[in-house]
Protein backbone atom coordinates (compact mmCIF):
# COMPACT_ATOMS: atom_id res chain seq x y z
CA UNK A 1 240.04 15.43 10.49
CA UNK A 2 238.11 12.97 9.25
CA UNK A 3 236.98 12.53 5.39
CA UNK A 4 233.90 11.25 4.49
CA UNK A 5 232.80 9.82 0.87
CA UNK A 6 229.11 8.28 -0.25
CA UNK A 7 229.03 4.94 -1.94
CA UNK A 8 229.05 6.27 -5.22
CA UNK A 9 231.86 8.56 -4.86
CA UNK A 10 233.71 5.81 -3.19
CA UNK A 11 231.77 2.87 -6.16
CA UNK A 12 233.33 5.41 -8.84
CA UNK A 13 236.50 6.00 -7.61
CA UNK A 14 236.74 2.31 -6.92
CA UNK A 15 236.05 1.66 -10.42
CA UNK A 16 238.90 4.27 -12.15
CA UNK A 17 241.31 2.72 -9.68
CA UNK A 18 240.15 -0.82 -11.40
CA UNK A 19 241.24 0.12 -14.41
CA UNK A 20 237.40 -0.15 -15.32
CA UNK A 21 236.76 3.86 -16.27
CA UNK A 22 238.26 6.05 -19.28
CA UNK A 23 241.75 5.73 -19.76
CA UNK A 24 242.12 9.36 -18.37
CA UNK A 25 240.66 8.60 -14.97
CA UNK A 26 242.20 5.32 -14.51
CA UNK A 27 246.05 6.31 -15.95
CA UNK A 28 246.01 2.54 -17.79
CA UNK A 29 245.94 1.67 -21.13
CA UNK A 30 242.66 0.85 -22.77
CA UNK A 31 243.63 -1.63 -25.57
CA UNK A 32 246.72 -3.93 -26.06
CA UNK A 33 246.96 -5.26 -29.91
CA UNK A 34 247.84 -8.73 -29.91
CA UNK A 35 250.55 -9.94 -27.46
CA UNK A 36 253.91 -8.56 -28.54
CA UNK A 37 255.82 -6.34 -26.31
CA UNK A 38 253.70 -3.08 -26.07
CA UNK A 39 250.75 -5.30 -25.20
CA UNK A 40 252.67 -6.86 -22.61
CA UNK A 41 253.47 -3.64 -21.18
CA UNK A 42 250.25 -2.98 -21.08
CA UNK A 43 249.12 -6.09 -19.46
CA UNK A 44 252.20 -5.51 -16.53
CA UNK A 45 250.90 -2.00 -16.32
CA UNK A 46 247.64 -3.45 -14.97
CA UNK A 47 249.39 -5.85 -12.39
CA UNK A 48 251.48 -3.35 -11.12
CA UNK A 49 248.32 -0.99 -10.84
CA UNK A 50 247.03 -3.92 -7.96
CA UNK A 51 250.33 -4.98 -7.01
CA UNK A 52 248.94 -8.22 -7.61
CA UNK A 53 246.88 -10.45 -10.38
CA UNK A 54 245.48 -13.40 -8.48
CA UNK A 55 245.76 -16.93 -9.92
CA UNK A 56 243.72 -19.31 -10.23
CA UNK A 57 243.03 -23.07 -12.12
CA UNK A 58 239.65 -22.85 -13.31
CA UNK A 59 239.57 -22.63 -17.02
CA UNK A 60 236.04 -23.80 -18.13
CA UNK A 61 234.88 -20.50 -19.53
CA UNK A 62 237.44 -20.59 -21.83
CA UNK A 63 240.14 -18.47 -20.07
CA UNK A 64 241.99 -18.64 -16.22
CA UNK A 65 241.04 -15.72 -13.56
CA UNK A 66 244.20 -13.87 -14.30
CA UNK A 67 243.58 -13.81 -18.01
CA UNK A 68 239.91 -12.76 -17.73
CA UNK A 69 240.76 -9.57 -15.30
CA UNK A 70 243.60 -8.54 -18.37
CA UNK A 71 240.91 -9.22 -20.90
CA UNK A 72 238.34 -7.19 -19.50
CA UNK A 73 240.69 -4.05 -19.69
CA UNK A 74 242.65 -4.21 -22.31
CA UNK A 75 241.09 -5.02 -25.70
CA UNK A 76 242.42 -6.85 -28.21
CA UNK A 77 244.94 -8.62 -26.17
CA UNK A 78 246.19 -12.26 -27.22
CA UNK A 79 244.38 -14.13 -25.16
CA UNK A 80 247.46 -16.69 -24.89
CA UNK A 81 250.03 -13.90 -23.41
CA UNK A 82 248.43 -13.97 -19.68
CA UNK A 83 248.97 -17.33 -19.10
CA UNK A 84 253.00 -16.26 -20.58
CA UNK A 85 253.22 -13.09 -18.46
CA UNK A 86 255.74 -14.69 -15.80
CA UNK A 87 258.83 -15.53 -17.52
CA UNK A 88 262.30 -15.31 -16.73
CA UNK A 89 263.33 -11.84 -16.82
CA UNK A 90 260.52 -10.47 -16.60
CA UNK A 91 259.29 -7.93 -13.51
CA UNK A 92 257.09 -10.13 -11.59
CA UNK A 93 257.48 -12.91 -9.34
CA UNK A 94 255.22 -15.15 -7.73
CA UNK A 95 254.25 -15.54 -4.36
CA UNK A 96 251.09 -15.48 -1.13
CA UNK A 97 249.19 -12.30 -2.05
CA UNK A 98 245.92 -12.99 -0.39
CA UNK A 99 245.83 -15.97 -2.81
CA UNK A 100 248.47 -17.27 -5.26
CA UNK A 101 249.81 -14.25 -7.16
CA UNK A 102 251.75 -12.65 -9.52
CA UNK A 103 253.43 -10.21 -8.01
CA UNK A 104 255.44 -6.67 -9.39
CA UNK A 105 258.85 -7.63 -8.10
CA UNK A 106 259.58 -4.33 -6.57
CA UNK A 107 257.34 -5.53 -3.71
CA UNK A 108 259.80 -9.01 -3.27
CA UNK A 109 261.27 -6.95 -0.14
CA UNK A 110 258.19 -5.98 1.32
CA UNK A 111 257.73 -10.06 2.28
CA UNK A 112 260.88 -11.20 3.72
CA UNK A 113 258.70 -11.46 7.25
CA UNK A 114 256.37 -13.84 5.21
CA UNK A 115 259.04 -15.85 4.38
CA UNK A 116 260.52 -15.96 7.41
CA UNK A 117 257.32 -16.91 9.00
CA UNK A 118 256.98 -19.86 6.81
CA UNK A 119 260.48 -20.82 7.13
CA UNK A 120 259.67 -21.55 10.52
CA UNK A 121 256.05 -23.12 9.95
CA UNK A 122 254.12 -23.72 6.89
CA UNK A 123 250.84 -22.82 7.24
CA UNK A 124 248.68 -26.03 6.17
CA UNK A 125 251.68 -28.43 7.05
CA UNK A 126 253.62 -27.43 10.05
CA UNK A 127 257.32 -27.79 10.42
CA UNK A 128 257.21 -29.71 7.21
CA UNK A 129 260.69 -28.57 5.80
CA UNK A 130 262.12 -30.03 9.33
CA UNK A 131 260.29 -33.46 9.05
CA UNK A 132 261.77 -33.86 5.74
CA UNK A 133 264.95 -31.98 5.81
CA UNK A 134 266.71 -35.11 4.11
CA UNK A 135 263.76 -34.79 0.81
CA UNK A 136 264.31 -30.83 0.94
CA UNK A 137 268.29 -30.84 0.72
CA UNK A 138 267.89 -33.49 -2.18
CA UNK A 139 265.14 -31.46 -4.08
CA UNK A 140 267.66 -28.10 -3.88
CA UNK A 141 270.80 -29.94 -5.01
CA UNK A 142 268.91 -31.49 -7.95
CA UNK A 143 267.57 -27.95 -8.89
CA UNK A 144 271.13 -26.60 -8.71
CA UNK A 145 272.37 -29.44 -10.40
CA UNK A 146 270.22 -30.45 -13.18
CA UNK A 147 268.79 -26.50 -13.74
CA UNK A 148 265.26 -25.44 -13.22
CA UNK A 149 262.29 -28.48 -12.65
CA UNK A 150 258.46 -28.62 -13.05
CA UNK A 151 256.75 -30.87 -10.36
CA UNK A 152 255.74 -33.79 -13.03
CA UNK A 153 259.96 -34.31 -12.75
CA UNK A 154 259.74 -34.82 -9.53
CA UNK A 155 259.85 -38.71 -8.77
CA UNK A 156 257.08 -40.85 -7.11
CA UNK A 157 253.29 -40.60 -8.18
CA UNK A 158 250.92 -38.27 -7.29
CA UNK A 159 248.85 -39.44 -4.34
CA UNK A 160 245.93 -38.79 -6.06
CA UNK A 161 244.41 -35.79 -3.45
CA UNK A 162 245.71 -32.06 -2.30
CA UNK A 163 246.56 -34.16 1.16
CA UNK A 164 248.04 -36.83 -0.18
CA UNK A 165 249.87 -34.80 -2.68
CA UNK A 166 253.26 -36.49 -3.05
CA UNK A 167 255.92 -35.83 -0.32
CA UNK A 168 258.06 -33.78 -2.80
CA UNK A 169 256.08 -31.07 -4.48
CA UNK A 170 254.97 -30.61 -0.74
CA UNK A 171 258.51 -29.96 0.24
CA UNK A 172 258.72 -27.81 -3.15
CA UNK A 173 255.95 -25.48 -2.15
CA UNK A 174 257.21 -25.12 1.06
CA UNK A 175 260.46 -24.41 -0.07
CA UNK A 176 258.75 -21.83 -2.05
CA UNK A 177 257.01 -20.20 0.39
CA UNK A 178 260.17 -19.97 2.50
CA UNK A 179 261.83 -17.92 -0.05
CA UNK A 180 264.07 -21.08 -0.48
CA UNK A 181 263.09 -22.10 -4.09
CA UNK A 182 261.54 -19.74 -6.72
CA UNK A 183 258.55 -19.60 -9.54
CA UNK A 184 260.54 -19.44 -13.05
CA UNK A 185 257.73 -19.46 -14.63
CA UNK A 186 254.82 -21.55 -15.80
CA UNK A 187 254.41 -24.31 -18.65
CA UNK A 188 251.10 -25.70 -18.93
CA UNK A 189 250.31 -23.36 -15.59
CA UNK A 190 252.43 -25.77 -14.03
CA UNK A 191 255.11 -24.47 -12.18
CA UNK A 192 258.47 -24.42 -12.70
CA UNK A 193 261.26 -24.33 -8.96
CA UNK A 194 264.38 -22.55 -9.69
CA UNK A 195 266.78 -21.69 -6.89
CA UNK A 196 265.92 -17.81 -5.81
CA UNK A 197 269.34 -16.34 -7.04
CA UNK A 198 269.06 -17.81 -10.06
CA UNK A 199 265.23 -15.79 -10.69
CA UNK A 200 265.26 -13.64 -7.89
CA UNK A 201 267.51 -10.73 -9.26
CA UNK A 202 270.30 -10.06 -6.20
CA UNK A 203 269.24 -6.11 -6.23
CA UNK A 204 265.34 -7.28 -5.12
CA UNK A 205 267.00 -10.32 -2.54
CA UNK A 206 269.88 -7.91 -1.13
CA UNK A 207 267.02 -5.42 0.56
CA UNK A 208 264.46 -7.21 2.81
CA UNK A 209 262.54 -4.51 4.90
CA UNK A 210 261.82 -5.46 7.98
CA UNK A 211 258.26 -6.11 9.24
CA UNK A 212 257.21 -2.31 9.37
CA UNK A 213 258.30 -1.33 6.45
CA UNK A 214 256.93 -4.23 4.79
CA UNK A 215 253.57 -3.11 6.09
CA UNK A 216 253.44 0.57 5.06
CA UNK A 217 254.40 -0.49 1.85
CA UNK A 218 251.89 -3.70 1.18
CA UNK A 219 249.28 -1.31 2.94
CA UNK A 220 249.78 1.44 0.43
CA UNK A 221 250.08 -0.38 -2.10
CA UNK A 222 246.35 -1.90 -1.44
CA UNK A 223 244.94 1.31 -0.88
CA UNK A 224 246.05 2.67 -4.38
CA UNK A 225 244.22 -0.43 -6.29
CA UNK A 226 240.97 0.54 -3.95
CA UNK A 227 240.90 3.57 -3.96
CA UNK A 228 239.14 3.70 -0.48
CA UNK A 229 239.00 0.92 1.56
CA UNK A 230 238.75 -0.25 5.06
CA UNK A 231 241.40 -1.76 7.34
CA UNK A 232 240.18 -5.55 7.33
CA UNK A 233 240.24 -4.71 3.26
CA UNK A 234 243.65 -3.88 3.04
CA UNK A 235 244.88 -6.62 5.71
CA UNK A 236 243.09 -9.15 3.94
CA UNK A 237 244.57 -8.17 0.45
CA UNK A 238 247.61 -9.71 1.58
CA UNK A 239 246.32 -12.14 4.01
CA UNK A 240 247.86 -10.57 6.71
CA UNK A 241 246.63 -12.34 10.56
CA UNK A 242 247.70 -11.64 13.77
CA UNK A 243 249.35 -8.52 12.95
CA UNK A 244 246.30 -5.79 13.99
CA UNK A 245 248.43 -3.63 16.22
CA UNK A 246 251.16 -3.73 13.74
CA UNK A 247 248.96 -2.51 10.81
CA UNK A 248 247.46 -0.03 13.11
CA UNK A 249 250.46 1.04 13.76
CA UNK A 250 251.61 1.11 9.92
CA UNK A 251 248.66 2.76 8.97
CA UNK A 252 249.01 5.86 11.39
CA UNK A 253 252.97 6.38 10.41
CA UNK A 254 251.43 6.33 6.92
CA UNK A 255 249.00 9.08 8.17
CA UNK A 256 251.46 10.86 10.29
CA UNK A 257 253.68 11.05 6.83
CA UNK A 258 250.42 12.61 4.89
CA UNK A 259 250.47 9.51 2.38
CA UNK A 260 246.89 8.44 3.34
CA UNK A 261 243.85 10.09 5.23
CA UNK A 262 240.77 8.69 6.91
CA UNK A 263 237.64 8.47 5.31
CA UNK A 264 234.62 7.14 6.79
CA UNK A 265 231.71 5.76 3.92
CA UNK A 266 228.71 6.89 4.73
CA UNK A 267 226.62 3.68 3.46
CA UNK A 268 222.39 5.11 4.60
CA UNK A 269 222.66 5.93 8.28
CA UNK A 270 226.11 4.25 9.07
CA UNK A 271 229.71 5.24 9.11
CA UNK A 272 231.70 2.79 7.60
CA UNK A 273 235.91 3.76 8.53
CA UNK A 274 238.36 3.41 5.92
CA UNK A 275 241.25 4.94 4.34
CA UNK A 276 242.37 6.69 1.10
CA UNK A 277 245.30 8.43 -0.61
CA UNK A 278 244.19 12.12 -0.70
CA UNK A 279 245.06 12.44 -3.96
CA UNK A 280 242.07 9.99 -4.69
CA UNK A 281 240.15 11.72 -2.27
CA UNK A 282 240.75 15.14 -5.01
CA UNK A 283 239.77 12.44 -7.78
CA UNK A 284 236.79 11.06 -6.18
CA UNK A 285 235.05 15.08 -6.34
CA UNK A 286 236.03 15.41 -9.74
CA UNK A 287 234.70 11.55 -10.56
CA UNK A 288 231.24 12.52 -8.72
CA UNK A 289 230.34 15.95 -10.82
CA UNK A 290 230.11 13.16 -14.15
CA UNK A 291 227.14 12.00 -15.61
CA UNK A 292 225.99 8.33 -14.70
CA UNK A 293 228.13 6.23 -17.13
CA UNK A 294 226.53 4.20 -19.23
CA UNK A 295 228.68 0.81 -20.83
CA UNK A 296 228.24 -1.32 -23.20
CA UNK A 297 228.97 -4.06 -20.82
CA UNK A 298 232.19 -6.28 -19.99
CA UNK A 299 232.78 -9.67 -18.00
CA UNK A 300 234.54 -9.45 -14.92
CA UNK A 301 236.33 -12.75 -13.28
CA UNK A 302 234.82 -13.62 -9.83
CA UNK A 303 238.36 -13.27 -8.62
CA UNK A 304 238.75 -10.03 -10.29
CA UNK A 305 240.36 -7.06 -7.80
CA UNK A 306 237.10 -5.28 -7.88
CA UNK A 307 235.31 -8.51 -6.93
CA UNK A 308 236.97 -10.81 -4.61
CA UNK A 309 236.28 -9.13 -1.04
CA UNK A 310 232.57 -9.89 -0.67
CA UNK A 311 231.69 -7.41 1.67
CA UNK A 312 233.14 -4.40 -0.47
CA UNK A 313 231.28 -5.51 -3.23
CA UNK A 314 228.10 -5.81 -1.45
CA UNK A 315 228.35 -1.88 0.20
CA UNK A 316 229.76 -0.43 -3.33
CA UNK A 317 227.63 -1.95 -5.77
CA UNK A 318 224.50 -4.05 -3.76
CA UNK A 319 225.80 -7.08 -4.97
CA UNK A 320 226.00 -10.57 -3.20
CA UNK A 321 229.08 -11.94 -5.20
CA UNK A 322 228.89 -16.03 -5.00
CA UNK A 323 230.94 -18.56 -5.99
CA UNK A 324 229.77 -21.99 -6.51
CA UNK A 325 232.00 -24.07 -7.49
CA UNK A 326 232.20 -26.16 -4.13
CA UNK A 327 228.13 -26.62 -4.49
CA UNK A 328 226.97 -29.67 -5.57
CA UNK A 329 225.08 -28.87 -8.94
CA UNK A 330 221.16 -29.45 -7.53
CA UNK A 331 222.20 -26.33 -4.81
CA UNK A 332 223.44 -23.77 -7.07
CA UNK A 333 221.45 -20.78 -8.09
CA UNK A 334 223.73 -19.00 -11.15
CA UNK A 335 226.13 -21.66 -11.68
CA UNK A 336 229.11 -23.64 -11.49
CA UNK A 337 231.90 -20.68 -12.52
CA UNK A 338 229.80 -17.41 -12.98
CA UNK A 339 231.11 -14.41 -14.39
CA UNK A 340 229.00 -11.10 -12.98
CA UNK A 341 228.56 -8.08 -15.80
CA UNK A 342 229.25 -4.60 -14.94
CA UNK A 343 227.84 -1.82 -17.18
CA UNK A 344 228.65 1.40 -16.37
CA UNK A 345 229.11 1.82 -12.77
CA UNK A 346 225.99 -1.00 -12.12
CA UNK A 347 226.65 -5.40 -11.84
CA UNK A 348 223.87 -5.71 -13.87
CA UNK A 349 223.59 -9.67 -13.81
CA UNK A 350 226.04 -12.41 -14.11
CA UNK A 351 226.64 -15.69 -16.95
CA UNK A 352 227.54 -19.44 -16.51
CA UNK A 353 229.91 -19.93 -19.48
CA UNK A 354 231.56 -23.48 -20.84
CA UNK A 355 234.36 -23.38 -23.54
CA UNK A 356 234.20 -25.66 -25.77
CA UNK A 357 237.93 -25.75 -27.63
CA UNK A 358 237.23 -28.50 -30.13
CA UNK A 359 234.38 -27.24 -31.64
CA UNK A 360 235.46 -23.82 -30.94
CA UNK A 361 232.25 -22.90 -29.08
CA UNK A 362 231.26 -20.83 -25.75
CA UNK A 363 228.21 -21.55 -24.46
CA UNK A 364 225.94 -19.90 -22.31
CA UNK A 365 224.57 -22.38 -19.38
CA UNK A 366 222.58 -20.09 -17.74
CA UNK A 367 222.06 -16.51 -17.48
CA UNK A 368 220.70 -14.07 -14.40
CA UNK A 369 220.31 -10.30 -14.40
CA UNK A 370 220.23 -8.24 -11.09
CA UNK A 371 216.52 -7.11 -11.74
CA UNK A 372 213.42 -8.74 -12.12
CA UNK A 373 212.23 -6.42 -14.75
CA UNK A 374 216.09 -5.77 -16.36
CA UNK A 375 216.08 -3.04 -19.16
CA UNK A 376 216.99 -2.75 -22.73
CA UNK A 377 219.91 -0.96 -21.63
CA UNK A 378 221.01 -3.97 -19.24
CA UNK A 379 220.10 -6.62 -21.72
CA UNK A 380 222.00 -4.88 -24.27
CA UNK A 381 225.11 -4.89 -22.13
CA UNK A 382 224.90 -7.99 -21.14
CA UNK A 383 224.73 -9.31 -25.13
CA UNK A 384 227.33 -7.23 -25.94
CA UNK A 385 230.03 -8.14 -23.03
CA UNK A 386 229.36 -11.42 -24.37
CA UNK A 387 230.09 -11.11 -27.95
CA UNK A 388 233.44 -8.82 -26.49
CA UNK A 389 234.43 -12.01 -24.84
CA UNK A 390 233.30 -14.71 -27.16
CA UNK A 391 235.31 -12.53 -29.49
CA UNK A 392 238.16 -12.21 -27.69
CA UNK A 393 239.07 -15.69 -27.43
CA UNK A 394 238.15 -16.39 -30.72
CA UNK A 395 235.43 -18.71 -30.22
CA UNK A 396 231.68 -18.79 -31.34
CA UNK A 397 229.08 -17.77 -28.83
CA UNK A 398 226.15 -20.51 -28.46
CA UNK A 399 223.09 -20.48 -26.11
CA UNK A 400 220.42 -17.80 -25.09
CA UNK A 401 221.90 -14.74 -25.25
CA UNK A 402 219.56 -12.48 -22.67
């Protein structure tokens, strides 16, 4: 039998999965006070929620991606400790999600076919670890020899461009990718290669599942950050191509076990297939019987987990999410790194931010809200996510605030 949710129900329980609700619908902590060890519990608690926290380089509104989704959950968190969260001995390792991510390292087993697909090809350059077999052997013996390295040891100069990046650090990342060298952690956001037994602890490397099992579990996984979702969400959460008959597949043992039902979103007149756990589909009832929220407003990344699939964001919550960085600057139409606003259960509008560090201002380059006419209630959120985030990095707001 088939399920069937609206788009609120399925907006809602979208949200509680996001960590974006009351701490007693979403099960996460609320605030994390400065960025000793509880906070840092808290902030793990939150990747381990997605199973992922995508990275990301961009820094001119005064924080990175990953730090902005752990801000905008957890309040009062040092703004410094996300760009600290991977360290060595600490649960997460980093890896292809459906970007660059910081991974829980319980799921380091679920990608041993990623990294044996790579091993064979990477996937911008080719059999590049063949090519340059001599420059890979060299890079690993100088890593086991001299201890862990950050690319600006590597020799040579940079080439000046991502393709004519210099022949090392591409050997590096393939490594990497291969499962061959590891992320120790990051100085500077910079990486640092370690060899994998040396970060990788032997308990997570000793059990690779194979490809199935690797799928039910990435799958799953997906589906419990969601909430409901449909197949091309939860493939494309971990970038996962070519594989359709093996997710099918993966999906209906998954069914067959009673971990996950179908749902179908009933968006106006159309059916929209998907899955969900059914113990969200129980939450998703209770979530609908609750008055309309209404929130004082926070900022979300663009790359946040409630954000980055397009599509979902557009049936959920009517919302084109844009990004225009790669615009030149006469063709944008919010801005160069916008941040949208969600109040309540509503993406009320969105803000072009630029930190200013040395005079220890944000400003505010531009502004848009959702509606023409946009309420008190709207403007009033939008002020106050603002001031939440201004605050939170300790820096004084500047420009128009809506």
């Amino acid at each position: 039998m088939t399920e069937t949710l609206s788009v609120r129900q399925a907006r809602r329980l979208a949200l509680a999965r996001a960590g974006l609700l009351k701490p007693e619908w979403t099960g996460l902590p609320k605030h994390a006070r400065g960025g000793g060890p509880s906070a840092r519990r808290a902030a793990l608690a939150v990747v381990e929620r997605f199973g992922y926290l995508q990275l990301d380089t961009v820094s001119i509104a005064g924080a990175r991606s990953h730090a902005i989704v752990l801000l905008s959950r957890l309040r009062g968190l040092d703004p410094k400790l996300p760009e600290e969260l991977l360290r060595p001995g600490e649960p997460l390792f980093e890896y292809w999600g459906h970007e660059a991510s910081w991974i829980p390292l319980g799921l380091y087993p679920a990608f041993a076919f990623r990294r044996r697909e790579y091993a064979e090809a990477h996937p911008w350059w080719g059999d590049l670890l063949r090519e340059h077999s001599n420059v890979a052997r060299r890079l690993l013996d100088r890593i086991e020899r001299e201890g862990p390295l950050r690319s600006a040891d590597f020799e040579g100069s940079d080439g000046g461009g991502w393709w004519r990046i210099k022949e090392t650090k591409k050997v590096a990342t393939a490594l990497w990718s291969a499962g061959r060298l590891a992320v120790a952690e990051r100085r500077g956001f910079q990486r640092v290669w370690d060899l994998v037994d040396r970060v990788i602890p032997e308990a997570s490397r000793g059990r690779d599942l194979p490809l199935e099992g690797g799928l039910e579990t990435l799958l799953l996984r997906a589906l419990e950050g969601f909430g409901w979702a449909t197949p091309g969400t939860l493939a494309a959460t971990w970038r996962l191509r070519n594989l359709r008959p093996d997710i099918t597949a993966a999906l209906g043992r998954l069914e067959e076990r009673g971990e996950i039902q179908r749902c179908d979103l009933l968006a106006g007149d159309r059916r929209v297939k998907g899955w969900v756990r059914p113990a969200d589909l129980e939450m998703a009832a209770r979530l609908d019987r609750l008055r309309p929220r209404r929130d004082r407003g926070v900022l979300l990344s663009p790359f946040d987990p409630l954000l980055w699939d397009r599509g979902r964001v557009k049936q959920l919550f009517d919302f084109d999410q844009t990004l225009e960085i790669f615009k030149p600057a006469p063709a944008r139409v919010y801005g160069y790194y916008c941040l949208p606003v969600l109040a309540g259960e509503r993406l009320v509008g969105r803000v072009d931010l630029k930190a200013e560090r040395r005079s220890g201002e944000l400003r505010v380059l531009q502004h848009h809200f959702e509606s023409e006419r946009p309420s008190a209630a709207e403007r009033e959120a939008c002020a106050t996510a603002l001031a939440r985030y201004a605050a939170a990095l300790e820096l004084d707001l500047v420009g128009d605030l809506v």
